[in-house]
C-alpha atoms as a PDB file:
ATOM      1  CA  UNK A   1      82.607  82.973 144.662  1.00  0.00           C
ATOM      2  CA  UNK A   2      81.471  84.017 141.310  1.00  0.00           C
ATOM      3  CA  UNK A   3      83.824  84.455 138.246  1.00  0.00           C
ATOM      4  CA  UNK A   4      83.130  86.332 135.264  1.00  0.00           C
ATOM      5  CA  UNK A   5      84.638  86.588 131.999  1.00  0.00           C
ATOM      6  CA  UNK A   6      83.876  89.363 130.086  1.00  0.00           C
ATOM      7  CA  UNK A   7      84.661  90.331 126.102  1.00  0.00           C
ATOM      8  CA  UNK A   8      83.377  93.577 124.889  1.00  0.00           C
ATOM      9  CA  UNK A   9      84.102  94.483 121.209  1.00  0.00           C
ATOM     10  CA  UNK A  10      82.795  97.852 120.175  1.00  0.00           C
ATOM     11  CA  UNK A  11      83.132 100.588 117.859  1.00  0.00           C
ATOM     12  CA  UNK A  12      81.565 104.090 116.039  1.00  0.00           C
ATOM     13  CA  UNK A  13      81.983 106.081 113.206  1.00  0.00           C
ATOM     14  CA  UNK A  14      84.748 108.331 112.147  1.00  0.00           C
ATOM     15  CA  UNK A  15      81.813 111.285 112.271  1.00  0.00           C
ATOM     16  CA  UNK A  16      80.819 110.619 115.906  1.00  0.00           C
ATOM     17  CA  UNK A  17      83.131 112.386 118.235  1.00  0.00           C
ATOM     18  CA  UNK A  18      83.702 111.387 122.102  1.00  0.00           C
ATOM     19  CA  UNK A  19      85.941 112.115 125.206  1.00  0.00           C
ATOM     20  CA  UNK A  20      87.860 109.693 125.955  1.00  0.00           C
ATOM     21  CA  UNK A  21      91.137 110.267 128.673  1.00  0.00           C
ATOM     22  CA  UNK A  22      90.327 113.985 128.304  1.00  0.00           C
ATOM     23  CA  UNK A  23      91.356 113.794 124.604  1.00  0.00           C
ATOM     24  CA  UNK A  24      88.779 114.853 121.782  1.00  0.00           C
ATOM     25  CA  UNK A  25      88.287 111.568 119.683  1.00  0.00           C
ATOM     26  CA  UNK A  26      86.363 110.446 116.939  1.00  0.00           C
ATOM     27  CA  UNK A  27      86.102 106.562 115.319  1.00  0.00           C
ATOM     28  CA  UNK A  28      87.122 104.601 118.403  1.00  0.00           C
ATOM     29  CA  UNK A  29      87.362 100.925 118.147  1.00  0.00           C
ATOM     30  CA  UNK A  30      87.858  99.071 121.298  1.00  0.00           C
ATOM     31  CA  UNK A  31      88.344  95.560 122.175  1.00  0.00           C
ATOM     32  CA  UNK A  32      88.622  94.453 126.162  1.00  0.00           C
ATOM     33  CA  UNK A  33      88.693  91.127 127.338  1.00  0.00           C
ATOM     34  CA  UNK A  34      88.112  91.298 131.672  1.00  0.00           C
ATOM     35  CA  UNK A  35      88.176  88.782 134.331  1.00  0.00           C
ATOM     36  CA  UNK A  36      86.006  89.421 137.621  1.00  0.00           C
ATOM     37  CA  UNK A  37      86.174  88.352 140.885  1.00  0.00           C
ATOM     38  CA  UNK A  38      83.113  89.101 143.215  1.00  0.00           C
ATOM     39  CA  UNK A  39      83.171  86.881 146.483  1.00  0.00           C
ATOM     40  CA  UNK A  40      80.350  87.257 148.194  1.00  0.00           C
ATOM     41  CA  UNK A  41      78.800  86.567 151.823  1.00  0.00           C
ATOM     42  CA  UNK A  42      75.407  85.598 152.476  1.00  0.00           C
ATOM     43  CA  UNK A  43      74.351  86.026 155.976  1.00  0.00           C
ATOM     44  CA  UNK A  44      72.632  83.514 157.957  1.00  0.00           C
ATOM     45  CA  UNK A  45      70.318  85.643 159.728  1.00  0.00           C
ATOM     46  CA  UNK A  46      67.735  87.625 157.685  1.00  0.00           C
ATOM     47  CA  UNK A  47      67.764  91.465 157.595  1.00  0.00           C
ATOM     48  CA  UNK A  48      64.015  93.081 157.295  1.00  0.00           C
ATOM     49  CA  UNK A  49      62.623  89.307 156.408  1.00  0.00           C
ATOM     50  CA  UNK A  50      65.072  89.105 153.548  1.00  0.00           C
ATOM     51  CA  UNK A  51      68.384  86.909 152.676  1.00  0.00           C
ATOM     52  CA  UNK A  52      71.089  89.351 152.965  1.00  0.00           C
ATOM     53  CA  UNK A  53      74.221  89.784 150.978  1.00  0.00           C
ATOM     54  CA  UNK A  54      77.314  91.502 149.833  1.00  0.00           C
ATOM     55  CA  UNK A  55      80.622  91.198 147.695  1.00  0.00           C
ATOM     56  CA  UNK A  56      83.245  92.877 147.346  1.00  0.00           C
ATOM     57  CA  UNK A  57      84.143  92.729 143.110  1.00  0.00           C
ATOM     58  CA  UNK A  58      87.152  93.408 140.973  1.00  0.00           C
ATOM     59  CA  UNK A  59      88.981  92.642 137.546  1.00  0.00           C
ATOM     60  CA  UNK A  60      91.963  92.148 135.781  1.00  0.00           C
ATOM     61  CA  UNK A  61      92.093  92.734 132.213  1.00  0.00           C
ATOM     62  CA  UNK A  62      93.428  93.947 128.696  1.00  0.00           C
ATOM     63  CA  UNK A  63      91.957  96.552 126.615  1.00  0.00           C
ATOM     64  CA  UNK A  64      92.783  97.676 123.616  1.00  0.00           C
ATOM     65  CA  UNK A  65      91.597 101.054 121.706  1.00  0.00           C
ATOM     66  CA  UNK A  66      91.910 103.074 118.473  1.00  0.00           C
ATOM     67  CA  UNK A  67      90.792 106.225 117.681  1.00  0.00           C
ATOM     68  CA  UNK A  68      91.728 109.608 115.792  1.00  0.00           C
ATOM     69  CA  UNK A  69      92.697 112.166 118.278  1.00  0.00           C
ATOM     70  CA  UNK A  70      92.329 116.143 118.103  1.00  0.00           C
ATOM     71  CA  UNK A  71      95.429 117.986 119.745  1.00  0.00           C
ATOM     72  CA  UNK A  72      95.725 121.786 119.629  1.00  0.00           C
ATOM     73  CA  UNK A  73      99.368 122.202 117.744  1.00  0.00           C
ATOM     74  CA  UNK A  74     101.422 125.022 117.234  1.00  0.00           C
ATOM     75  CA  UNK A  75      99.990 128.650 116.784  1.00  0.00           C
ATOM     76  CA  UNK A  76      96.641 126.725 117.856  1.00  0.00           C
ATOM     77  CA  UNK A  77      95.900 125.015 114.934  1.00  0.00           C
ATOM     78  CA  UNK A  78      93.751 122.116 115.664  1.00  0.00           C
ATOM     79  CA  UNK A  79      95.877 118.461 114.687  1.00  0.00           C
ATOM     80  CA  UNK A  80      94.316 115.231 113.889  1.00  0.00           C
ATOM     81  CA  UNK A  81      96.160 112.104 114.234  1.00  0.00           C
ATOM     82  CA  UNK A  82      95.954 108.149 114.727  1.00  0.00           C
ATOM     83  CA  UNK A  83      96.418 106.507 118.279  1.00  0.00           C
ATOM     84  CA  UNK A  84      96.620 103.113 119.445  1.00  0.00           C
ATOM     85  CA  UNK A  85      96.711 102.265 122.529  1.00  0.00           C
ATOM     86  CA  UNK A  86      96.418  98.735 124.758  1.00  0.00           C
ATOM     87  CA  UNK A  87      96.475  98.255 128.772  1.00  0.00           C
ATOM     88  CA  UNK A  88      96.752  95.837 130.760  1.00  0.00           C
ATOM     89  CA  UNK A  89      95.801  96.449 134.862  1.00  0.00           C
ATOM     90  CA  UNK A  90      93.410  95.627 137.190  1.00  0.00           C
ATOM     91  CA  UNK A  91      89.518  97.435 137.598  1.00  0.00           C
ATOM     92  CA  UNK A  92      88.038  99.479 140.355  1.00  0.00           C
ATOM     93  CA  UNK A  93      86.741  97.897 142.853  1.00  0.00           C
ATOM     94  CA  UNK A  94      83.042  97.757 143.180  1.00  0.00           C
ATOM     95  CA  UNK A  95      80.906  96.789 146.372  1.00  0.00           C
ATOM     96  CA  UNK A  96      77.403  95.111 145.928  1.00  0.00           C
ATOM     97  CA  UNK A  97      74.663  94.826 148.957  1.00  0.00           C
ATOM     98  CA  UNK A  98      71.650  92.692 148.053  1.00  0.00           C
ATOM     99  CA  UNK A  99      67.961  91.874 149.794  1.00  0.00           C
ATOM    100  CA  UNK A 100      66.317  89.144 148.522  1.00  0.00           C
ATOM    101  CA  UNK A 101      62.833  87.982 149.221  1.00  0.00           C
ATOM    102  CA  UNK A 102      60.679  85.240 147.979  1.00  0.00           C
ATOM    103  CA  UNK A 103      56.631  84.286 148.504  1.00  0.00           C
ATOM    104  CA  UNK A 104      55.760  81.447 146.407  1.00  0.00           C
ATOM    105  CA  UNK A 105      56.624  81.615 142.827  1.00  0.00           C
ATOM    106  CA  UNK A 106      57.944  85.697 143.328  1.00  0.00           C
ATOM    107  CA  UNK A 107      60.901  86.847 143.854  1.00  0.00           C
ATOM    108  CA  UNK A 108      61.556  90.188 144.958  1.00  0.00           C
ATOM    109  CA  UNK A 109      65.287  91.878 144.851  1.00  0.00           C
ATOM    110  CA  UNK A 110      66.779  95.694 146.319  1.00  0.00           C
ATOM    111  CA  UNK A 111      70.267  96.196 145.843  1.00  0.00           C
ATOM    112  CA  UNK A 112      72.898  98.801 146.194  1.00  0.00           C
ATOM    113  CA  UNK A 113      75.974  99.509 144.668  1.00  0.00           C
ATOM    114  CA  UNK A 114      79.460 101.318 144.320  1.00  0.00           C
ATOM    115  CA  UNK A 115      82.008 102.217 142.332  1.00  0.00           C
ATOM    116  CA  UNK A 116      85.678 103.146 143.868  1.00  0.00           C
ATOM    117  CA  UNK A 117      88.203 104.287 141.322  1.00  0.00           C
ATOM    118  CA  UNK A 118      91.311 102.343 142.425  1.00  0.00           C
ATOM    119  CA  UNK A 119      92.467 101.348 138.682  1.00  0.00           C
ATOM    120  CA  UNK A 120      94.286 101.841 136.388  1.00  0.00           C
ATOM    121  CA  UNK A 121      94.415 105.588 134.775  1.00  0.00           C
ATOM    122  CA  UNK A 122      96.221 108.021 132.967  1.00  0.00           C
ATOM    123  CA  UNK A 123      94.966 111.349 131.781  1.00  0.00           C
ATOM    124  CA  UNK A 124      95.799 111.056 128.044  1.00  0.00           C
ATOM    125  CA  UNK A 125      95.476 107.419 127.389  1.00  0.00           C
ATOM    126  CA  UNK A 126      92.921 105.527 125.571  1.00  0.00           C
ATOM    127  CA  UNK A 127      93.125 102.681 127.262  1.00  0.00           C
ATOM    128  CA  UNK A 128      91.695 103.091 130.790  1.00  0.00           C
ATOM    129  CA  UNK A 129      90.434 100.086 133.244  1.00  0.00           C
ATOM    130  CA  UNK A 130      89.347 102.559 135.575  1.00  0.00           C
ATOM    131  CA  UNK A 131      86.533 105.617 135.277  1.00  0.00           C
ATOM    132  CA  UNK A 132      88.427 107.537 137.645  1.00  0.00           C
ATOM    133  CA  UNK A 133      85.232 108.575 139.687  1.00  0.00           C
ATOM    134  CA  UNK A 134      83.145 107.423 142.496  1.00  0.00           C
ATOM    135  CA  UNK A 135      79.830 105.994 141.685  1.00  0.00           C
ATOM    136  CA  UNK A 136      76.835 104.888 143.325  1.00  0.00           C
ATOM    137  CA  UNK A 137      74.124 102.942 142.136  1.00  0.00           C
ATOM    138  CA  UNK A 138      70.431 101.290 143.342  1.00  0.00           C
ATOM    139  CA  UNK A 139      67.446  99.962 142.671  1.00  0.00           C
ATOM    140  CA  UNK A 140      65.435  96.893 142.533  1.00  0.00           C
ATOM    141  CA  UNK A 141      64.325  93.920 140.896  1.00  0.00           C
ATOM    142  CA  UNK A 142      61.622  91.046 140.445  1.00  0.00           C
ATOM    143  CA  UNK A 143      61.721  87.412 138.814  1.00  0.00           C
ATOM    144  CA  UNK A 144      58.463  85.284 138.499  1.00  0.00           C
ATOM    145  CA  UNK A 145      59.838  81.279 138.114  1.00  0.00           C
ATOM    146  CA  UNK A 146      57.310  78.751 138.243  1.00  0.00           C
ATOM    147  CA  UNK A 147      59.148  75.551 139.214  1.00  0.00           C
ATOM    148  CA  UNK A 148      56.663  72.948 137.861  1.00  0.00           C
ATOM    149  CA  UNK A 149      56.370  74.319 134.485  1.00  0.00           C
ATOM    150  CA  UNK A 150      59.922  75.396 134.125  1.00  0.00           C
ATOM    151  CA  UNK A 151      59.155  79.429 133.153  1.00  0.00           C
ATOM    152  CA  UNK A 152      61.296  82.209 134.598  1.00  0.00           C
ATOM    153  CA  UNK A 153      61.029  85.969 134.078  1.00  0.00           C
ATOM    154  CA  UNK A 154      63.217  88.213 135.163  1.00  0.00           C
ATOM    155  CA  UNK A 155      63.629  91.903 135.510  1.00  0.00           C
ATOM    156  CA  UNK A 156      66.164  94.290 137.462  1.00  0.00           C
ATOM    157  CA  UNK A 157      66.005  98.496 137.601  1.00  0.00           C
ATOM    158  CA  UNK A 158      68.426 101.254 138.648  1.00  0.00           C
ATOM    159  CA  UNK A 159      69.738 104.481 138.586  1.00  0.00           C
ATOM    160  CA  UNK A 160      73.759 105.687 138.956  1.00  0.00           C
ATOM    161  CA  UNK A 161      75.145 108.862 140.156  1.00  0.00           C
ATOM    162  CA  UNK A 162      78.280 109.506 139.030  1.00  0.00           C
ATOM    163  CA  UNK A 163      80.796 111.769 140.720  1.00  0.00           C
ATOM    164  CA  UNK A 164      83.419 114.011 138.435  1.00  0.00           C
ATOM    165  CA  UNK A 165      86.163 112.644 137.182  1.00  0.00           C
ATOM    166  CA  UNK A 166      89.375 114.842 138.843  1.00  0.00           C
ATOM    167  CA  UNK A 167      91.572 115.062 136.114  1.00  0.00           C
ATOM    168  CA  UNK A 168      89.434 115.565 133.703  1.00  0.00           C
ATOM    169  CA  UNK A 169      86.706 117.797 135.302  1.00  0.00           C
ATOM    170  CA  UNK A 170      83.926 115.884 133.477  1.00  0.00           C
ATOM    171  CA  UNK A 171      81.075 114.617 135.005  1.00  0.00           C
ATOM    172  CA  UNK A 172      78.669 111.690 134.034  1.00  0.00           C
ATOM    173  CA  UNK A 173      74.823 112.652 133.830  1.00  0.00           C
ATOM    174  CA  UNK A 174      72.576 110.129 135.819  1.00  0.00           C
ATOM    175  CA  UNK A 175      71.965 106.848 134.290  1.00  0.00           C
ATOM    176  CA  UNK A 176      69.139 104.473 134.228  1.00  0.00           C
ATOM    177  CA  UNK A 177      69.469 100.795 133.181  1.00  0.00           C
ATOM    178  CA  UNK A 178      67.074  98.262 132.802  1.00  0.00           C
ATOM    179  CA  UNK A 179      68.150  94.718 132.085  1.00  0.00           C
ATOM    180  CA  UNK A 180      65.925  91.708 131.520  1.00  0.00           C
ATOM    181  CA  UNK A 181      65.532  88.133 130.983  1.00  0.00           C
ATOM    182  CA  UNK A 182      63.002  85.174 129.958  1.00  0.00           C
ATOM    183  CA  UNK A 183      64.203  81.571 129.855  1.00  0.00           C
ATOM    184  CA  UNK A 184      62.778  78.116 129.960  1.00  0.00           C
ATOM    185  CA  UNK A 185      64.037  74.956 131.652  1.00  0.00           C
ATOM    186  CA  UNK A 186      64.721  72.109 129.489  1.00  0.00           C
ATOM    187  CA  UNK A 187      65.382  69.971 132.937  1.00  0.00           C
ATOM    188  CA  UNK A 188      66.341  70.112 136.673  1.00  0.00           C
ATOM    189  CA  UNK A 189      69.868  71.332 135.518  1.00  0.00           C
ATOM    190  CA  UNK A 190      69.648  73.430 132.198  1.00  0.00           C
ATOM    191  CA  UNK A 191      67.774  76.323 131.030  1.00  0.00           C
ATOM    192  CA  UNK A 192      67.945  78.632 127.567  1.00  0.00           C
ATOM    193  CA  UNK A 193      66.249  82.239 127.088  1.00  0.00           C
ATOM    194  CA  UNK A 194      66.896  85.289 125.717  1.00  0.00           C
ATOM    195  CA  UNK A 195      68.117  88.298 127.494  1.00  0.00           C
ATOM    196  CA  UNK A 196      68.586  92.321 127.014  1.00  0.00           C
ATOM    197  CA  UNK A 197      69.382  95.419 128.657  1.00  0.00           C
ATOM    198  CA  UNK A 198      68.456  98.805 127.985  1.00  0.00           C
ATOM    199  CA  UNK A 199      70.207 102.012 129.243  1.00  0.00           C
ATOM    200  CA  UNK A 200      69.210 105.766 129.345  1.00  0.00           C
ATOM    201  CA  UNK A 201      70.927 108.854 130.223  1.00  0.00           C
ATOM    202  CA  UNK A 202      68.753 110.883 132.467  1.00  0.00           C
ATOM    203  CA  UNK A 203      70.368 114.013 132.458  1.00  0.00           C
ATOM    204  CA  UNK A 204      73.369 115.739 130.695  1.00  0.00           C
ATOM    205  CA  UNK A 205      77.157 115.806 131.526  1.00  0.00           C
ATOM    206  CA  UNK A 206      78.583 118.609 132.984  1.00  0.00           C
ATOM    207  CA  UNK A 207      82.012 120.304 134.237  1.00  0.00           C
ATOM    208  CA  UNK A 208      84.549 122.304 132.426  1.00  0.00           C
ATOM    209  CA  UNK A 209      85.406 119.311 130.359  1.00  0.00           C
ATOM    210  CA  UNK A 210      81.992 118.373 129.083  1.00  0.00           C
ATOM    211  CA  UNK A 211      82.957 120.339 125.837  1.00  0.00           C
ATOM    212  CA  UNK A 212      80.800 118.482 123.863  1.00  0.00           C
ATOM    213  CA  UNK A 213      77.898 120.043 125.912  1.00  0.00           C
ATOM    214  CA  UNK A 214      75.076 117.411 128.025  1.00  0.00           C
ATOM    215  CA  UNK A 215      76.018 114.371 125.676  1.00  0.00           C
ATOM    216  CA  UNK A 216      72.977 112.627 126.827  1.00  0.00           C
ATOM    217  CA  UNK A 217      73.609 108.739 125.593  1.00  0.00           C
ATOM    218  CA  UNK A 218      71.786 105.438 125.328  1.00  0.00           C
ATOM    219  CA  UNK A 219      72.084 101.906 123.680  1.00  0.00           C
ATOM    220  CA  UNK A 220      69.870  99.148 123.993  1.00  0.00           C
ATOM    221  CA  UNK A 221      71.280  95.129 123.380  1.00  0.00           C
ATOM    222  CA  UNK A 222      69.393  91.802 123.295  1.00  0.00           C
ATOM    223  CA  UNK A 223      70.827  88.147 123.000  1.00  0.00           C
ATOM    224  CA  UNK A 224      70.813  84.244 124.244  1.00  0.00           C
ATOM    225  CA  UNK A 225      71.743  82.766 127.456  1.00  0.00           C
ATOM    226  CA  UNK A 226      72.348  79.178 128.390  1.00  0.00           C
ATOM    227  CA  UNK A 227      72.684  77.878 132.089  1.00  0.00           C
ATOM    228  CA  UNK A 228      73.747  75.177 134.029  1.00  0.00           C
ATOM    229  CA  UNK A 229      73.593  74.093 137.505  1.00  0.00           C
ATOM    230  CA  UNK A 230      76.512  71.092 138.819  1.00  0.00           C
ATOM    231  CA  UNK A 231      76.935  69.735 141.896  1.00  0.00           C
ATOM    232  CA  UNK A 232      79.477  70.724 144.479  1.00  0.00           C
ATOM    233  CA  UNK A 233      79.930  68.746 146.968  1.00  0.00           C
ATOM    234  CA  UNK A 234      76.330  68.842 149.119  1.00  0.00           C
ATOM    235  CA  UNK A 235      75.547  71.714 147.147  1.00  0.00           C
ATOM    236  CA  UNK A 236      75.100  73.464 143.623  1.00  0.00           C
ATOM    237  CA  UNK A 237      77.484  75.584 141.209  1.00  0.00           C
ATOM    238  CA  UNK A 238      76.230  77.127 138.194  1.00  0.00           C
ATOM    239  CA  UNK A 239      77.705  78.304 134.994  1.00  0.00           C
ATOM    240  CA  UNK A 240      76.487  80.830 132.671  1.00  0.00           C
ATOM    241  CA  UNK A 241      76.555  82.497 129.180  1.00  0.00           C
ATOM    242  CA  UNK A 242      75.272  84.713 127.389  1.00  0.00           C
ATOM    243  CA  UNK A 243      75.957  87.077 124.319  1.00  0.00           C
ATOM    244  CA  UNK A 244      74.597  90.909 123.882  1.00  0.00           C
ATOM    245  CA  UNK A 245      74.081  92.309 120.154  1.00  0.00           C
ATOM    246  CA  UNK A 246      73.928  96.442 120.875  1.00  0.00           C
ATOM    247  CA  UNK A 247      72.088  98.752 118.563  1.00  0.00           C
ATOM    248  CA  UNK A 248      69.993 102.243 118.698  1.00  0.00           C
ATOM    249  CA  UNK A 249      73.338 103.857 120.391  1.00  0.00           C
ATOM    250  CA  UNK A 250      72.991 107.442 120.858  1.00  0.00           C
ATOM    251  CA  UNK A 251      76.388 109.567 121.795  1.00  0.00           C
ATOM    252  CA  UNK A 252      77.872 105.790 122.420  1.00  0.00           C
ATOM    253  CA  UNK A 253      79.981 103.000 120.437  1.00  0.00           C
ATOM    254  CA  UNK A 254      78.438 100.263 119.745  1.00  0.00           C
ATOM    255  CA  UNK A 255      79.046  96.259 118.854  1.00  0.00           C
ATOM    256  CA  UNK A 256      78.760  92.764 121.032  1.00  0.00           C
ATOM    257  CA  UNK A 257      79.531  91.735 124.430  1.00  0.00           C
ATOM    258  CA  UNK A 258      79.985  88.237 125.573  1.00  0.00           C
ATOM    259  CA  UNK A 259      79.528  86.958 129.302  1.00  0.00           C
ATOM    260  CA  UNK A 260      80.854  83.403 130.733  1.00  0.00           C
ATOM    261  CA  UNK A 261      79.648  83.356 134.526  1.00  0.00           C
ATOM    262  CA  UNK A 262      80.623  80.876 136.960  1.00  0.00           C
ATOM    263  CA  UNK A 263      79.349  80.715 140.753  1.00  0.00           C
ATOM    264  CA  UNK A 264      81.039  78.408 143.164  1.00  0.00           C
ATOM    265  CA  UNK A 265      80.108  77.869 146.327  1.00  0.00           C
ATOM    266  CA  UNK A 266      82.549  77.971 149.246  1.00  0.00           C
ATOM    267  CA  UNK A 267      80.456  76.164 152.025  1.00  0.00           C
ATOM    268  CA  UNK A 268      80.218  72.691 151.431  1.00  0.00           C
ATOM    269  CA  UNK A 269      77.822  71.958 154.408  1.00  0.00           C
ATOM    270  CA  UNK A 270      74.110  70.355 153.571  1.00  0.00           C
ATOM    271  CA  UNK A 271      72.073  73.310 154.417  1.00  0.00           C
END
């Protein structure tokens, strides 16, 4: 049963413009802090040699955004005024498969992934918990960890296709992401590293509401992690956190992110 806490805190300039609800914005701040639930079930038998998996994830949360908004007015004069707006609802719900394999001190990872818009949204608003689109999402990953000496590397690829948004008739380009991670063991139980991610917009938006034409976006973020394994009964529970500093954003706000992850298991048997 993992839990995760999320904080995001980001922002951009009043000369960067956006569409956000199907409104033309420009110098959005947003603040969200989310609350995830992902239990997951690992299967006892392997699937093609690997440890199988899959959850079933979804969050509660409150968000809160800013932004100066462009309206058409009267005899279709463009207006220009100051929103605020704050939410607070539960996520989509998002479905994760895993493989995992392992030989010696590699560890090999294919996963797949979807998004399902059941959250909450409202054409308009700039304050949405939901993207109000189907995703899909896959790839793969590796991690090198040698036990004795306490060194793990870690790295995890994918790409997301992203359906249009109904109301809105805007669709997401493709996406690629790349996050990493290095960290050393100080002991059995605790470990410190730094981590990062990296996103890329493969190709442009599109739809009748892509007015701002492809949009193509990136960011890239890097930051600490600490974790911590504790005993569960028989077995192990581990906690989790790390902070992301974002910068080189292209067609995106930018700021910090903060993660507290906690996995619990929910068999207590000695296997």
């Amino acid at each position: 049963m993992p839990l995760v806490y999320y904080h995001t805190s980001a922002n951009a300039g009043a000369s960067k413009s956006f569409i956000t609800g199907g409104l033309l914005t420009a110098g959005i701040d947003a603040t969200g802090d989310l609350l995830f639930f992902f239990p997951t079930y690992t299967f006892i038998q392997p699937v093609l040699g690997a440890q199988a998996a899959f959850g079933l994830g979804w969050a509660v949360g409150n968000l809160r955004a800013s932004a100066d908004v462009s309206v058409t007015g009267p005899g279709g004069r463009t207006i220009t005024e100051h929103r605020s707006d704050a939410l607070t609802a539960g996520s989509d719900l998002y479905g994760l498969g895993t493989l995992k394999w392992a030989n010696g001190n590699n560890y090999f990872l294919a996963y797949s992934m979807f998004g399902a818009p059941t959250g909450a949204y409202q054409l308009g608003r700039l304050a949405n918990l939901s993207t109000n689109h189907w995703s899909i999402d896959g790839g793969g990953g590796y991690t090198y960890f040698d036990e004795k000496k306490g060194n793990e590397v870690s790295i995890v690829a994918g790409v997301t296709y992203n359906f249009e948004n109904p109301d809105t008739h805007y669709q997401n380009g493709i996406d690629s992401h790349i996050d990493w991670a290095a960290s050393k063991f100080l002991d059995e139980q605790t470990h410190v590293g730094v981590v990062g991610y990296f996103f890329q917009q493969l190709t442009g938006d599109s739809g009748s509401g892509a007015t701002l034409g492809a949009f193509k976006s990136r960011i890239a973020a890097v930051g600490p992690e600490v974790g911590y394994f504790f005993p569960v009964g028989k077995q192990k529970g581990y906690v989790n956190l790390k902070a992301y500093w974002e910068f080189a954003a292209q067609n995106r706000a930018e700021g910090w992110n903060l993660w507290v992850s906690v996995a619990l298991p929910l068999s207590m048997g000695s296997k």
